[in-house]
PDB file of N, CA and C in Angstrom:
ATOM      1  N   UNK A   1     -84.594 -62.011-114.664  1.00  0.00           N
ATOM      2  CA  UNK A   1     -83.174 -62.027-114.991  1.00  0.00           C
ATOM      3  C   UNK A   1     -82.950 -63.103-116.056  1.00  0.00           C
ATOM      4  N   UNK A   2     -81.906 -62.739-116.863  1.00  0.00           N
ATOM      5  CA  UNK A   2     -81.839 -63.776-118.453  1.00  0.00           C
ATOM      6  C   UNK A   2     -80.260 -64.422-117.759  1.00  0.00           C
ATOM      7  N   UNK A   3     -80.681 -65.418-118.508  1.00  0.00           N
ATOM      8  CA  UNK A   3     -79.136 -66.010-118.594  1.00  0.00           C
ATOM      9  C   UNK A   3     -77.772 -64.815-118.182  1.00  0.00           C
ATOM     10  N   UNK A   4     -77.991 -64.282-119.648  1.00  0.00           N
ATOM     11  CA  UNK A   4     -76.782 -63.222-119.902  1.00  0.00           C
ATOM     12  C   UNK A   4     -76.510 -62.556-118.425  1.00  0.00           C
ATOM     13  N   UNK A   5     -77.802 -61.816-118.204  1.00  0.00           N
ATOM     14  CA  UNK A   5     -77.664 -61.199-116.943  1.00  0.00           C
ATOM     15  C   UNK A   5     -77.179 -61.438-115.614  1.00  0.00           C
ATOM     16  N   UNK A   6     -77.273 -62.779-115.894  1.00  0.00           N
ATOM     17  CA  UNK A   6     -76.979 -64.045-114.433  1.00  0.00           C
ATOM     18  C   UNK A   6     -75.203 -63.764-114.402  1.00  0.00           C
ATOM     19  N   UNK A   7     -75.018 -64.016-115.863  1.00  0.00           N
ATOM     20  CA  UNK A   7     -73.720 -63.952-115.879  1.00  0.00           C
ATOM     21  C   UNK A   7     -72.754 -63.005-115.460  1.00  0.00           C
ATOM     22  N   UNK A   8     -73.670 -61.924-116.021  1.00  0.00           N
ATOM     23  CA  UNK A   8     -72.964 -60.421-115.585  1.00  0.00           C
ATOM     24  C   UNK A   8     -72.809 -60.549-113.799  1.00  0.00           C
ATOM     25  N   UNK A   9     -73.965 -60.838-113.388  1.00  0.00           N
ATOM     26  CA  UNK A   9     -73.928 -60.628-111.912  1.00  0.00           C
ATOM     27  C   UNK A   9     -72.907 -61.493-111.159  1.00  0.00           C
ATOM     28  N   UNK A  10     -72.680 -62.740-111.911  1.00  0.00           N
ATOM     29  CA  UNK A  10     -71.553 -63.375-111.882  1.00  0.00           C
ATOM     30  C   UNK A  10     -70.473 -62.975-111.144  1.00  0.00           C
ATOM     31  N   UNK A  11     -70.147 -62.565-112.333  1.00  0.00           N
ATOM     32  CA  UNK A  11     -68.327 -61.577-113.341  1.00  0.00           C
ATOM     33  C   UNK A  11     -68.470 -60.182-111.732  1.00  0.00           C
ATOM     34  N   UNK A  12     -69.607 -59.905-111.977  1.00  0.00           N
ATOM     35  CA  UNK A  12     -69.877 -58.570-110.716  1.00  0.00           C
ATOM     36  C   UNK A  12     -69.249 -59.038-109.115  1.00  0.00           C
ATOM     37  N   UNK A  13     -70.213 -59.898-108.823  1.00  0.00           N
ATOM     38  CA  UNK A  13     -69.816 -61.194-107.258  1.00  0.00           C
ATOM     39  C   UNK A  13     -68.320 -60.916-107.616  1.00  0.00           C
ATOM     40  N   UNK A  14     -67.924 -61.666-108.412  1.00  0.00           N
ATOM     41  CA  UNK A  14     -66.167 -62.553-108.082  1.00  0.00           C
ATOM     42  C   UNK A  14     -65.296 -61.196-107.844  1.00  0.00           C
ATOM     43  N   UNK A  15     -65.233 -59.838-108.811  1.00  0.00           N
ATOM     44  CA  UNK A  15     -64.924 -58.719-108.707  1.00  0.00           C
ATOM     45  C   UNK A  15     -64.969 -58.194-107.463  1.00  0.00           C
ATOM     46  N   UNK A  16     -65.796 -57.620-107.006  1.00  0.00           N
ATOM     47  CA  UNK A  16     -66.105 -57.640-105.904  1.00  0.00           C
ATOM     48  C   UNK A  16     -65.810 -58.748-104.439  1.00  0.00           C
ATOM     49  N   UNK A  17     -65.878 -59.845-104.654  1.00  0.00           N
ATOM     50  CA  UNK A  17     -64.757 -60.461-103.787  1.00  0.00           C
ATOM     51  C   UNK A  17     -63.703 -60.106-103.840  1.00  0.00           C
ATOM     52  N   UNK A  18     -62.988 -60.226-105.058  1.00  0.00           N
ATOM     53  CA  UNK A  18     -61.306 -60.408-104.588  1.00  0.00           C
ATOM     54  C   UNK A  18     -61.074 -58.741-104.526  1.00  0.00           C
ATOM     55  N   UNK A  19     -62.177 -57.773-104.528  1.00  0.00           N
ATOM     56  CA  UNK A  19     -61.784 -56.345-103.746  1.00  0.00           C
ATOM     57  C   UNK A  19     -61.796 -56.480-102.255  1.00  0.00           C
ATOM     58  N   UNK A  20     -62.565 -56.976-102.380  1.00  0.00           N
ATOM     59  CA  UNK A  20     -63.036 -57.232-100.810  1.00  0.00           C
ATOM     60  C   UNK A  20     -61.658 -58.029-100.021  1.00  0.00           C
ATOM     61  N   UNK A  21     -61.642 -59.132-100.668  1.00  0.00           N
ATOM     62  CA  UNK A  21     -60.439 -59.705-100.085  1.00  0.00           C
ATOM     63  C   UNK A  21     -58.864 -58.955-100.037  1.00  0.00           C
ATOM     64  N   UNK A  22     -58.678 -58.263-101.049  1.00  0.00           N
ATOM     65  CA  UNK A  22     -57.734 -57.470-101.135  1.00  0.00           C
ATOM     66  C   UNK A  22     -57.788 -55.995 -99.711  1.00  0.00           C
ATOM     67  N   UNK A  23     -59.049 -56.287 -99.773  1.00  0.00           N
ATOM     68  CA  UNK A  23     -59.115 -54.933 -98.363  1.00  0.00           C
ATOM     69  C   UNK A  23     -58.891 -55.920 -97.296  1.00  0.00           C
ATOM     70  N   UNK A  24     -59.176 -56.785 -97.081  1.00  0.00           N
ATOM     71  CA  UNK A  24     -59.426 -58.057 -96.255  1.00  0.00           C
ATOM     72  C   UNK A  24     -60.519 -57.904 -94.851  1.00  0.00           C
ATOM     73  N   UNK A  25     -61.898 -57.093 -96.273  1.00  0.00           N
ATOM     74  CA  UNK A  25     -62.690 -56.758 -95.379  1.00  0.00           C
ATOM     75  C   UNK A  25     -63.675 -58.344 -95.482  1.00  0.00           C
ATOM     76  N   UNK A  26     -63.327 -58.566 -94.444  1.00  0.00           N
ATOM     77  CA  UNK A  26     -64.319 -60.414 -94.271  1.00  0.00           C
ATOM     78  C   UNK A  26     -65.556 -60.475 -94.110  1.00  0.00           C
ATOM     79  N   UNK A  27     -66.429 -59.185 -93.591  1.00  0.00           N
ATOM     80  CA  UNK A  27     -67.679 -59.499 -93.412  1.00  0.00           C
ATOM     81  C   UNK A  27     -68.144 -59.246 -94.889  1.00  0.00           C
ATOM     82  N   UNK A  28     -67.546 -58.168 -95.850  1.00  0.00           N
ATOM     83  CA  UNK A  28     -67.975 -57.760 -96.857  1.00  0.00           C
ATOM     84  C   UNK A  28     -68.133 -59.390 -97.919  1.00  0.00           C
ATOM     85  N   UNK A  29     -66.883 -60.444 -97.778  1.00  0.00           N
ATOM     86  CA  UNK A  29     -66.755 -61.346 -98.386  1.00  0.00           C
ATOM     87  C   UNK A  29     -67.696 -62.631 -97.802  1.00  0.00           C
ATOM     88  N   UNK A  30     -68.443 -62.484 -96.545  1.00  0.00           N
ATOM     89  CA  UNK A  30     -69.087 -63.173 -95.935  1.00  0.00           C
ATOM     90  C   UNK A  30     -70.664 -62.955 -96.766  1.00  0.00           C
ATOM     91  N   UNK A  31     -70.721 -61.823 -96.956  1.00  0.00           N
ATOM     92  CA  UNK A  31     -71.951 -61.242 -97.908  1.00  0.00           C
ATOM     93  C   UNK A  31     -71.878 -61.524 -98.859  1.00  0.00           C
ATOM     94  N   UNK A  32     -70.914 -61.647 -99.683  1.00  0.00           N
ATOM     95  CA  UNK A  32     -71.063 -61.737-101.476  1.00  0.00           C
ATOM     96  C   UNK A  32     -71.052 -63.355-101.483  1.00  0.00           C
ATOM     97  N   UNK A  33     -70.120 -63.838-100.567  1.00  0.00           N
ATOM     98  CA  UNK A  33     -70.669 -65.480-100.664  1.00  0.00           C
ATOM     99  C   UNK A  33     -72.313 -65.779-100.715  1.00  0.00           C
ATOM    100  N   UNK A  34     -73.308 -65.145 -99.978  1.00  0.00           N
ATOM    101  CA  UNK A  34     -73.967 -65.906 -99.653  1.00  0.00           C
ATOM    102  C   UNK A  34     -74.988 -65.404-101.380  1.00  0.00           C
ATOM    103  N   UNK A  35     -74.397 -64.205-101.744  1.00  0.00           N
ATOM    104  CA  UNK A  35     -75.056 -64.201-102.883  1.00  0.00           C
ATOM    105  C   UNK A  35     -74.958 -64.669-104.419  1.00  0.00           C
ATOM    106  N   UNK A  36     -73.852 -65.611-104.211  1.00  0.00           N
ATOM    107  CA  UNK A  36     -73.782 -66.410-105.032  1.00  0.00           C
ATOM    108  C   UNK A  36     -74.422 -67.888-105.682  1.00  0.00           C
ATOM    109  N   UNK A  37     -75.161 -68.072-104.527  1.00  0.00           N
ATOM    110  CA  UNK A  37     -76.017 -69.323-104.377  1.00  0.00           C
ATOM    111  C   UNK A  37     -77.151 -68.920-105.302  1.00  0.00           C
ATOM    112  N   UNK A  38     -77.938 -67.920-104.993  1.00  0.00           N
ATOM    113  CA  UNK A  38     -79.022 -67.821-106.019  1.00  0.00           C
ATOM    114  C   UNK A  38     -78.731 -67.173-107.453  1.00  0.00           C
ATOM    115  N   UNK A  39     -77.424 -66.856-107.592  1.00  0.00           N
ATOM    116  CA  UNK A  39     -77.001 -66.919-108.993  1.00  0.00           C
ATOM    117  C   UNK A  39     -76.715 -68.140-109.779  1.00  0.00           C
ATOM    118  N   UNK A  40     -75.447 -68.524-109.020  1.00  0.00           N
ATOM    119  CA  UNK A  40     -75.510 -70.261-109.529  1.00  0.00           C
ATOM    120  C   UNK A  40     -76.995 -70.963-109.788  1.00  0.00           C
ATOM    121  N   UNK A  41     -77.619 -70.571-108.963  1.00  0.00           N
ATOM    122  CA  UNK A  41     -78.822 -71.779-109.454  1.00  0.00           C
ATOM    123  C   UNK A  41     -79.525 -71.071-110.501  1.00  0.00           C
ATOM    124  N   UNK A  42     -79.607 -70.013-110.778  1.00  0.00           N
ATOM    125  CA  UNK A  42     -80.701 -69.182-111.986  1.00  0.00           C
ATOM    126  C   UNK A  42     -79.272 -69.825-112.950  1.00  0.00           C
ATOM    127  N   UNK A  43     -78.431 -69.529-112.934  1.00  0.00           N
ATOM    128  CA  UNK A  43     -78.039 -69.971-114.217  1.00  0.00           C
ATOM    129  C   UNK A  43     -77.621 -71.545-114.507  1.00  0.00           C
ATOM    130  N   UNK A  44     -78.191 -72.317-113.364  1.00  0.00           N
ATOM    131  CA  UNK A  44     -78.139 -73.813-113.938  1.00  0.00           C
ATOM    132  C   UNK A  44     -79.505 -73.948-114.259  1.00  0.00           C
ATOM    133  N   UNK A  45     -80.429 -73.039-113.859  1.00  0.00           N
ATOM    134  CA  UNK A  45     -81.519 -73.332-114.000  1.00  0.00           C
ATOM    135  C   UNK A  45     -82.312 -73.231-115.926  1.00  0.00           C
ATOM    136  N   UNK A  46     -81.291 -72.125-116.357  1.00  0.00           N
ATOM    137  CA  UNK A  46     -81.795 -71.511-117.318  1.00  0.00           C
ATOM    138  C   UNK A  46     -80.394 -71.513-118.708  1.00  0.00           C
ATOM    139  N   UNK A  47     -80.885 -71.955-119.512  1.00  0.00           N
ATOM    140  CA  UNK A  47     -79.830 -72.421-120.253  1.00  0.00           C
ATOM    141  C   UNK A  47     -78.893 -71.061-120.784  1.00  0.00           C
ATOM    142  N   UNK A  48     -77.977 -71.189-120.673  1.00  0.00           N
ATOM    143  CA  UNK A  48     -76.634 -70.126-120.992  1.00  0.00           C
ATOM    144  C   UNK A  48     -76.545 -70.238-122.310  1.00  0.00           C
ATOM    145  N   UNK A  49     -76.398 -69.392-123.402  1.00  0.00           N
ATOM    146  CA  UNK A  49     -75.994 -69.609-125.006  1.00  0.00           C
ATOM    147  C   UNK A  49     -74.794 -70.236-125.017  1.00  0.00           C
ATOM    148  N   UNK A  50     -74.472 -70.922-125.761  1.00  0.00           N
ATOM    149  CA  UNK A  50     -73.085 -71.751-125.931  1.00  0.00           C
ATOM    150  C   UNK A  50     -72.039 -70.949-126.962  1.00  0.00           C
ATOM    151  N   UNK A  51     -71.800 -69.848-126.177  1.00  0.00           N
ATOM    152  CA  UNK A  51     -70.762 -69.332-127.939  1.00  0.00           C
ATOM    153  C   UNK A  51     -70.011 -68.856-127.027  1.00  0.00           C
ATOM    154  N   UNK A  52     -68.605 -68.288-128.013  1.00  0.00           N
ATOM    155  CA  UNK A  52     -67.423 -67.980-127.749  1.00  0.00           C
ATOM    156  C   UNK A  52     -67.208 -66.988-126.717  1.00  0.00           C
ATOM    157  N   UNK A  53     -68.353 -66.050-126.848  1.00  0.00           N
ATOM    158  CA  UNK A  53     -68.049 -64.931-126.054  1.00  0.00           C
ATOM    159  C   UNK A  53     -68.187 -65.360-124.597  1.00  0.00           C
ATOM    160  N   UNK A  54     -69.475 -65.986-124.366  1.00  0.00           N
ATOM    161  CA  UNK A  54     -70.062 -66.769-123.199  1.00  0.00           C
ATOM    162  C   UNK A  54     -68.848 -67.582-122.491  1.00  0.00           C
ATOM    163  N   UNK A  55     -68.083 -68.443-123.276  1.00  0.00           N
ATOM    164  CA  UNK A  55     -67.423 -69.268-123.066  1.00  0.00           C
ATOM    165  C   UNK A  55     -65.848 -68.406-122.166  1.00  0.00           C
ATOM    166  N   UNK A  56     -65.796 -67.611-122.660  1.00  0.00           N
ATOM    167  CA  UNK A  56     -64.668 -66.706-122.622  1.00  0.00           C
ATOM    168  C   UNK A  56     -65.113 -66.138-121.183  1.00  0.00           C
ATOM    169  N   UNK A  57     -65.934 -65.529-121.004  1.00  0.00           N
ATOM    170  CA  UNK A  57     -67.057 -64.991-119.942  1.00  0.00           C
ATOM    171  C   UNK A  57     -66.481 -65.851-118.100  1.00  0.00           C
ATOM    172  N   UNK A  58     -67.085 -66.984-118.799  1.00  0.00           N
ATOM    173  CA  UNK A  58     -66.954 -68.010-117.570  1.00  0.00           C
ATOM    174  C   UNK A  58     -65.893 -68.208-117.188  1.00  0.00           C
ATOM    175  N   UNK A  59     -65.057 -68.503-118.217  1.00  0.00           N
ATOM    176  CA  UNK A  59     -63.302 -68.949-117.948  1.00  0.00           C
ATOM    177  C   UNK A  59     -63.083 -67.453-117.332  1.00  0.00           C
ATOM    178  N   UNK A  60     -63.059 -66.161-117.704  1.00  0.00           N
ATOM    179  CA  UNK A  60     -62.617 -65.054-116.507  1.00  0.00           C
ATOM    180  C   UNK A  60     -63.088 -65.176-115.266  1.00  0.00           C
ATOM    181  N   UNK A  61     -64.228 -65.358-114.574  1.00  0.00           N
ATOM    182  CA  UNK A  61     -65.077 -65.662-113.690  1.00  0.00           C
ATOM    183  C   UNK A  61     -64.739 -67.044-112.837  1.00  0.00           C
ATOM    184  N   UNK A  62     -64.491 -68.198-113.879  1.00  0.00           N
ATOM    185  CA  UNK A  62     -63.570 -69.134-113.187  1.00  0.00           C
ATOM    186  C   UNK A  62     -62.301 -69.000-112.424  1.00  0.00           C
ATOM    187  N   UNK A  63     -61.686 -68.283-113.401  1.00  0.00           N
ATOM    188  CA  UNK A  63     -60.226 -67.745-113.199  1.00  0.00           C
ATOM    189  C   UNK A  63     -60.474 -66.650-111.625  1.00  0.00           C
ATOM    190  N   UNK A  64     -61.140 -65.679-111.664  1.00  0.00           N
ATOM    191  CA  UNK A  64     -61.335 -65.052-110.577  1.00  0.00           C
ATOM    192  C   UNK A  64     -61.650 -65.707-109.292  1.00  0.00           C
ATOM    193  N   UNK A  65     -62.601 -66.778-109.387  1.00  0.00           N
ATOM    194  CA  UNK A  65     -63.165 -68.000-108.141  1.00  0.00           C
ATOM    195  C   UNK A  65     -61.887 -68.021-107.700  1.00  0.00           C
ATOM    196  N   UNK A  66     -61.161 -69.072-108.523  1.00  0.00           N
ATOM    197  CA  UNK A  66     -60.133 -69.411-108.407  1.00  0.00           C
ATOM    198  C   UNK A  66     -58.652 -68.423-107.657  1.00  0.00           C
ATOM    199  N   UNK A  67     -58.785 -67.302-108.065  1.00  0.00           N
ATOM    200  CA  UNK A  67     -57.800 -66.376-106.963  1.00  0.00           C
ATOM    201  C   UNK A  67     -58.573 -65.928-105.661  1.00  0.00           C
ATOM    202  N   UNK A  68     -59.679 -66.070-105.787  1.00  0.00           N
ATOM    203  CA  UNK A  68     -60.262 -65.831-104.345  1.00  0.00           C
ATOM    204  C   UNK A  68     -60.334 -66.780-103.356  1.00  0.00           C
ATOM    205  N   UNK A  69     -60.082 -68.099-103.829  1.00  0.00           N
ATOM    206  CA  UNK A  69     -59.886 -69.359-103.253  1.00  0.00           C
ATOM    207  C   UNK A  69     -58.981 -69.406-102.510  1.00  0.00           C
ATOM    208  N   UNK A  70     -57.878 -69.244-103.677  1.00  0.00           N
ATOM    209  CA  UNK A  70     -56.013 -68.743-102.731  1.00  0.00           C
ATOM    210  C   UNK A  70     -55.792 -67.949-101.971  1.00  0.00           C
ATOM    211  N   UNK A  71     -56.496 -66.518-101.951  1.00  0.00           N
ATOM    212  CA  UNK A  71     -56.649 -65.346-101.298  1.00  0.00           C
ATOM    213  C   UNK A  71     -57.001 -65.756-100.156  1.00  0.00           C
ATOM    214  N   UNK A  72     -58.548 -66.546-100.276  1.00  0.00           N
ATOM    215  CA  UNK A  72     -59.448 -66.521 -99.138  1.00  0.00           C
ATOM    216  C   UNK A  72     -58.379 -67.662 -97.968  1.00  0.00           C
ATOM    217  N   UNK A  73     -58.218 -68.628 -98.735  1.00  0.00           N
ATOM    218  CA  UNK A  73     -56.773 -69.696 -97.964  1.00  0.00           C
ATOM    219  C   UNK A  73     -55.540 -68.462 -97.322  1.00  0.00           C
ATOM    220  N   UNK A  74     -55.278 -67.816 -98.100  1.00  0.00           N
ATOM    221  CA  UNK A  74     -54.138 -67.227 -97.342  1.00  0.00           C
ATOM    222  C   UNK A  74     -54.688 -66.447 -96.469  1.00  0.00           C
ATOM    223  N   UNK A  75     -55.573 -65.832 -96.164  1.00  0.00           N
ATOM    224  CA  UNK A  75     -56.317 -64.898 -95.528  1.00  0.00           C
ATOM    225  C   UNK A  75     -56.803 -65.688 -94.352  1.00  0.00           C
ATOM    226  N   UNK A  76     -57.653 -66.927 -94.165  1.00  0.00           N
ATOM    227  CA  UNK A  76     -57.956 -67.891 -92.996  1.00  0.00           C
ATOM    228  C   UNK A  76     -56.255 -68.053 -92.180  1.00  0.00           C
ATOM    229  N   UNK A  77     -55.503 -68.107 -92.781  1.00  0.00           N
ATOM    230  CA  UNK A  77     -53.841 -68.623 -92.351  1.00  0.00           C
ATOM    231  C   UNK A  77     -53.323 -67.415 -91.380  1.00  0.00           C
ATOM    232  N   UNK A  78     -53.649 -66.198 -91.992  1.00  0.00           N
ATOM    233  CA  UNK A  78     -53.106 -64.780 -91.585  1.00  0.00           C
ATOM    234  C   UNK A  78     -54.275 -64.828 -89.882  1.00  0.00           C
ATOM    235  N   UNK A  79     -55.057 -65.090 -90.327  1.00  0.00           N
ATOM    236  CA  UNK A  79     -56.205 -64.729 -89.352  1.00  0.00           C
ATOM    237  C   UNK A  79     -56.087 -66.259 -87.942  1.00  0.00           C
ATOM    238  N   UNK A  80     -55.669 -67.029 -88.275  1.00  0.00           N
ATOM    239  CA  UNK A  80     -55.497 -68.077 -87.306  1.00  0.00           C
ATOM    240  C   UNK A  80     -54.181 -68.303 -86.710  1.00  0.00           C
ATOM    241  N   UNK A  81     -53.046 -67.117 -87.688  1.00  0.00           N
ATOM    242  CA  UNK A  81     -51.822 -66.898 -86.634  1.00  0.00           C
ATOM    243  C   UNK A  81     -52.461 -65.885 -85.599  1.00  0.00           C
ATOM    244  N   UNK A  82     -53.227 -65.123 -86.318  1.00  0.00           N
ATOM    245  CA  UNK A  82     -53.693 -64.231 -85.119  1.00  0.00           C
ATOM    246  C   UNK A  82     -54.301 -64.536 -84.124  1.00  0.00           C
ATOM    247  N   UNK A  83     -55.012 -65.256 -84.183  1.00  0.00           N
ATOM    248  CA  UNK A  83     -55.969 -66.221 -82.933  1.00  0.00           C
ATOM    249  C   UNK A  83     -55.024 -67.018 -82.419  1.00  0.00           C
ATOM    250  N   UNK A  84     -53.999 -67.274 -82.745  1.00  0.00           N
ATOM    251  CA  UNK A  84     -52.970 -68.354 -82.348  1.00  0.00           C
ATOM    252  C   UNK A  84     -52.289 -67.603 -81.435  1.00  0.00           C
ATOM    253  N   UNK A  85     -52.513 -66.366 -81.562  1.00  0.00           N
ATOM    254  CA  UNK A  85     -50.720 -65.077 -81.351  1.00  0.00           C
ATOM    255  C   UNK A  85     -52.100 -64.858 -80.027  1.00  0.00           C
ATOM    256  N   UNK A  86     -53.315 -64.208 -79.910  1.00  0.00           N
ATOM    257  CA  UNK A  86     -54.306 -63.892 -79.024  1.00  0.00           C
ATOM    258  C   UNK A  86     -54.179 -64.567 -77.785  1.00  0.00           C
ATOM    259  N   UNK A  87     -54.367 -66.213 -78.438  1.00  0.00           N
ATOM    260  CA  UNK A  87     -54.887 -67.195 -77.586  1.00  0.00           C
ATOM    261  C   UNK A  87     -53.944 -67.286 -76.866  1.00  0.00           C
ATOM    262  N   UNK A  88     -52.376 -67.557 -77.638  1.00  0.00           N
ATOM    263  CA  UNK A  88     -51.496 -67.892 -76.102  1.00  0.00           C
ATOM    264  C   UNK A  88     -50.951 -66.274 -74.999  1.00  0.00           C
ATOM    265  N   UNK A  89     -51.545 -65.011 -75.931  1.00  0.00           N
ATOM    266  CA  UNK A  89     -51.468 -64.011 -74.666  1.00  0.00           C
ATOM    267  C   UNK A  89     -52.415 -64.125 -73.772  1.00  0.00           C
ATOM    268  N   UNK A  90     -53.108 -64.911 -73.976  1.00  0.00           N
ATOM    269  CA  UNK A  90     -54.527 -64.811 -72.983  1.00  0.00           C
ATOM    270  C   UNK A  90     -53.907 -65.616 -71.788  1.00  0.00           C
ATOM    271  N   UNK A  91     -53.692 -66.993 -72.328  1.00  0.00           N
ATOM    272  CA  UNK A  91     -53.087 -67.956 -71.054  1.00  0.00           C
ATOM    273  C   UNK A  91     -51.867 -67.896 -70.692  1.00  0.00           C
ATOM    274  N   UNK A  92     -51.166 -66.601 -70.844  1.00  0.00           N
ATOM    275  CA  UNK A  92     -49.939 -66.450 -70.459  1.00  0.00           C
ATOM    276  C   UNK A  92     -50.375 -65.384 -69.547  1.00  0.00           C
ATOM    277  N   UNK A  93     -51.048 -64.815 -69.918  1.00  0.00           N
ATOM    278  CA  UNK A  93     -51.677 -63.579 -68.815  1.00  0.00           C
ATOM    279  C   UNK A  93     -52.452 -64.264 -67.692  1.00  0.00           C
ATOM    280  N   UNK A  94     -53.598 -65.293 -67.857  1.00  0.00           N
ATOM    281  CA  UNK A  94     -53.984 -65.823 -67.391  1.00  0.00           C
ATOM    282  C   UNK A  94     -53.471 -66.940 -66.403  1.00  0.00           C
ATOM    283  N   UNK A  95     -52.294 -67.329 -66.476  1.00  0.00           N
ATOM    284  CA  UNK A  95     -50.647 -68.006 -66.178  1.00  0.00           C
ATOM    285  C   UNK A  95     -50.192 -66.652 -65.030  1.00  0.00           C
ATOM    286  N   UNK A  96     -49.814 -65.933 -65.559  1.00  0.00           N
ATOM    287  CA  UNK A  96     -49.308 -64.859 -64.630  1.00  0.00           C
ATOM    288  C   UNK A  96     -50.676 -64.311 -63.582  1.00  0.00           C
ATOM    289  N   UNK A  97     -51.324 -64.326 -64.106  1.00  0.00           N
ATOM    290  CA  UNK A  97     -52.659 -63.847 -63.188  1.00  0.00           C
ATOM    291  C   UNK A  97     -52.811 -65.038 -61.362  1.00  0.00           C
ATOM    292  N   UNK A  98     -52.640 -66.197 -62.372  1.00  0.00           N
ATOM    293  CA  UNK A  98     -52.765 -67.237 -60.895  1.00  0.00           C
ATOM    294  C   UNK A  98     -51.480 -67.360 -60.341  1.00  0.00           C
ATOM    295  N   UNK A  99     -50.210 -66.793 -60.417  1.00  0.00           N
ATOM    296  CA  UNK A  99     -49.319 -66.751 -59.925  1.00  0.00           C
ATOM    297  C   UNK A  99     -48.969 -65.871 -59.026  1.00  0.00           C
ATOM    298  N   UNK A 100     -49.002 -64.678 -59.787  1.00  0.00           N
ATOM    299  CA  UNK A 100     -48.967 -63.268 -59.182  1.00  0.00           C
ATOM    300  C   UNK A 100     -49.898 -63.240 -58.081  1.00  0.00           C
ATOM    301  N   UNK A 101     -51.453 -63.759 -58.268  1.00  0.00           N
ATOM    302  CA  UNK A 101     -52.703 -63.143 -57.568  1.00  0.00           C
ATOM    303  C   UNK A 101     -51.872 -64.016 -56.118  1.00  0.00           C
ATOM    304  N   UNK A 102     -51.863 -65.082 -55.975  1.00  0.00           N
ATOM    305  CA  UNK A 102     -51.789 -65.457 -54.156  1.00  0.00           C
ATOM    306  C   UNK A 102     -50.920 -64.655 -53.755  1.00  0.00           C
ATOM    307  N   UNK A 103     -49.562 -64.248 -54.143  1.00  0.00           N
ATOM    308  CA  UNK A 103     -48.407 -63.670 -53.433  1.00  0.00           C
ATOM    309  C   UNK A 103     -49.074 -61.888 -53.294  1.00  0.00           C
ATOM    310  N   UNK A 104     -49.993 -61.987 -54.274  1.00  0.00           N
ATOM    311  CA  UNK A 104     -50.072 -59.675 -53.663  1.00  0.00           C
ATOM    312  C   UNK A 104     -51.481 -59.995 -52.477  1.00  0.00           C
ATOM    313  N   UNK A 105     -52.225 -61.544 -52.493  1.00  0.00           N
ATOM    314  CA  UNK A 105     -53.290 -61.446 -51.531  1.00  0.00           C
ATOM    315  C   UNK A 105     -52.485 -61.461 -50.308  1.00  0.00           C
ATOM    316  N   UNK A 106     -51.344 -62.594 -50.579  1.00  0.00           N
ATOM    317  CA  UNK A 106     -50.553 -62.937 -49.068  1.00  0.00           C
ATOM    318  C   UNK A 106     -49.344 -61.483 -48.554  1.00  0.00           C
ATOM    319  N   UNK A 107     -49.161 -60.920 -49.715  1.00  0.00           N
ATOM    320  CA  UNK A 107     -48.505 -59.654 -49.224  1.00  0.00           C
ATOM    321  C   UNK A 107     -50.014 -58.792 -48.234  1.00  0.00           C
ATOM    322  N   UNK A 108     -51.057 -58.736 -48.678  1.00  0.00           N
ATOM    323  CA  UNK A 108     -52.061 -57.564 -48.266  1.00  0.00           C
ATOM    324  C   UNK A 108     -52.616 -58.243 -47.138  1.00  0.00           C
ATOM    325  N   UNK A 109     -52.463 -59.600 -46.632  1.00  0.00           N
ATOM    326  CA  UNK A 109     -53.681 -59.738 -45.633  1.00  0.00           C
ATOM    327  C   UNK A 109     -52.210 -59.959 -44.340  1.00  0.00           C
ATOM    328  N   UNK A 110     -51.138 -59.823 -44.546  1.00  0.00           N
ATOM    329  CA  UNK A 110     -49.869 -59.867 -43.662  1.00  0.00           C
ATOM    330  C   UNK A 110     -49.330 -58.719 -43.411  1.00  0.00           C
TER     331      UNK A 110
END
């Protein structure tokens, strides 16, 4: 893989996130994270051409990180009202469970 190519795969990753995030399919975005690591490093590894087009390249790709960042933030927020909204039906059920349960044992064994 060349520089250039690194890049493309880049521009490809971030695309592909913020689809992903837009579906707010998370395992899909759990995957493309992890394949970003061995891109980043091939292309620190291997020098990038320094020209306009390149330059232009990154700043879209930046720019994209960057809405998947906000996305991915608003998306953890959406997902921890939900665990929030879960958790207190659990111990409200779980609340009613030890309340309810002695009075239907003491109704059944009387």
């Amino acid at each position: 893989m060349n520089p250039e190519q690194a890049l493309t795969r880049l521009e490809q990753l971030a695309k592909e996130h913020l689809a992903a995030l837009n579906r707010r399919d998370i395992g899909l975005v759990l995957r493309i994270c992890k394949l970003y690591q061995p891109t980043l490093f091939f292309l620190r590894s291997a020098p990038l051409a320094d020209n306009p087009e390149n330059r232009k390249r990154m700043m879209a790709v930046q720019h994209m990180l960057d809405e998947c960042e906000v996305r991915s933030q608003i998306e953890l927020g959406r997902i921890t009202q939900k665990l929030k909204k879960s958790a207190l039906g659990r111990r409200q059920r779980s609340a009613y469970k030890a309340v309810a349960a002695p009075q239907s044992f003491m109704d059944a064994s009387y």
